[in-house]
Protein backbone atom coordinates (compact mmCIF):
# COMPACT_ATOMS: atom_id res chain seq x y z
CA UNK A 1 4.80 -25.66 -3.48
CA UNK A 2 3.11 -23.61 -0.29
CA UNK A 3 4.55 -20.32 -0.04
CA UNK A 4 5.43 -19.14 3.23
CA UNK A 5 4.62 -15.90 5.29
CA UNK A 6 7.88 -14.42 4.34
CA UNK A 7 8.40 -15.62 0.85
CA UNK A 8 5.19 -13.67 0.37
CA UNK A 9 5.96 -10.91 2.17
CA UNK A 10 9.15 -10.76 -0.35
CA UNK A 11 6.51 -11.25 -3.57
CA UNK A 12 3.89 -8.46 -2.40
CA UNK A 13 6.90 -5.71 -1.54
CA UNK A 14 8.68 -6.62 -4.96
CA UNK A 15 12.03 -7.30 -3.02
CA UNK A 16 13.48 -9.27 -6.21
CA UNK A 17 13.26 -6.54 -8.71
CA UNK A 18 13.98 -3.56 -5.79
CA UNK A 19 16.05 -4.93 -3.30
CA UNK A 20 16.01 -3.41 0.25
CA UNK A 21 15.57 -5.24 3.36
CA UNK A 22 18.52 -7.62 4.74
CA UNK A 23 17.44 -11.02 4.97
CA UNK A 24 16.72 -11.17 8.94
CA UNK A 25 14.63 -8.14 8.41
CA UNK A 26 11.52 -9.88 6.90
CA UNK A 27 11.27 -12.38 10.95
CA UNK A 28 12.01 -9.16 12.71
CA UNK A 29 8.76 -7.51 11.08
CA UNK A 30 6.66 -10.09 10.96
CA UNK A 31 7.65 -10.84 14.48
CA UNK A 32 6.81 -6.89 14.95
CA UNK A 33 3.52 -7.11 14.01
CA UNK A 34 2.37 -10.26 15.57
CA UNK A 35 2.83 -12.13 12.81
CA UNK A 36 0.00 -10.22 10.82
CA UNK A 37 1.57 -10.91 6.78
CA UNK A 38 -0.50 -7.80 5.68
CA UNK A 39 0.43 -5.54 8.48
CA UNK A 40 3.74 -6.62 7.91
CA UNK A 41 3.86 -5.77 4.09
CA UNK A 42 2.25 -2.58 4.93
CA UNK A 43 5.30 -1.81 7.26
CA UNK A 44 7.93 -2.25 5.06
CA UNK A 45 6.44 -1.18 2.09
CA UNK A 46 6.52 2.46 3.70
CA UNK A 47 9.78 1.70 5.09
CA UNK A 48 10.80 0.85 1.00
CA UNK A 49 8.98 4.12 -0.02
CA UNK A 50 10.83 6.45 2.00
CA UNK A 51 14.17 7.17 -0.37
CA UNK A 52 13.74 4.61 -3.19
CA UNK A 53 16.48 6.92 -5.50
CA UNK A 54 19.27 4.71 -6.73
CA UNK A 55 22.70 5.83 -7.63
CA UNK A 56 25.38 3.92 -9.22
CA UNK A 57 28.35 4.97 -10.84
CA UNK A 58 27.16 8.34 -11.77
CA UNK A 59 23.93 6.55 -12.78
CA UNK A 60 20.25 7.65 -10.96
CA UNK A 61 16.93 5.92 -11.07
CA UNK A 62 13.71 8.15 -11.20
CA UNK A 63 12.18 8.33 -7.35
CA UNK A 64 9.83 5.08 -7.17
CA UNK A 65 8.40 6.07 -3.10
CA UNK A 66 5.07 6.77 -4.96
CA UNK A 67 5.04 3.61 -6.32
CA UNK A 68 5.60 1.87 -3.03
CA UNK A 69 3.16 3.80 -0.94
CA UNK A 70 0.30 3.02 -3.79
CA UNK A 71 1.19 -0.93 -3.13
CA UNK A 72 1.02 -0.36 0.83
CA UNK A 73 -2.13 1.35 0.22
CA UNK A 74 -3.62 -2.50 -0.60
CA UNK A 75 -2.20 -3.34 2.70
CA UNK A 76 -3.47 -0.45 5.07
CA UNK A 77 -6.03 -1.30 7.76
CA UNK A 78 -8.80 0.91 8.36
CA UNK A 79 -10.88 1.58 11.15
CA UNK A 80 -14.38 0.83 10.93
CA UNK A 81 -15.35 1.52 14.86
CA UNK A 82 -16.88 3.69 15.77
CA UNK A 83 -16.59 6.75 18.16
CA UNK A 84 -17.72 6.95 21.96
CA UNK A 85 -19.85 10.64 22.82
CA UNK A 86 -19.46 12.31 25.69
């Protein structure tokens, strides 16, 4: 079975065991960035690591941003050009 861009996009940000996004989300980004899956996953895995604290019923979960900024760390483009002198 071939996996498409957004079904991975959903697998690499952990969206089944940390929902986040609404479904029409996952086009609009991938639209956003050109259709780039990486740059994509990067996106909304800093968008998921901004408040990640759960509360239900008087219940918490622990604050899991770190967590999500370490995975979009994988996804992160550098830039290897180099600088113009004057």
């Amino acid at each position: 079975m071939k996996m498409t861009d957004i079904d991975r996009i959903k697998k690499e940000i952990r969206e089944v065991q940390s929902p986040y996004f609404d479904e029409d989300d996952f086009a609009y980004y991938l639209e956003k960035n050109g259709g780039d899956v990486n740059a994509t996953i990067y996106e909304m895995l800093i968008i998921k690591s901004e408040d990640s604290t759960i509360s239900v019923s008087g219940l918490s979960t622990s604050d899991t941003s770190g967590y999500f900024k370490r995975l979009a760390s994988r996804y992160r483009k550098f830039n290897s050009g180099t600088l113009q002198g004057s």
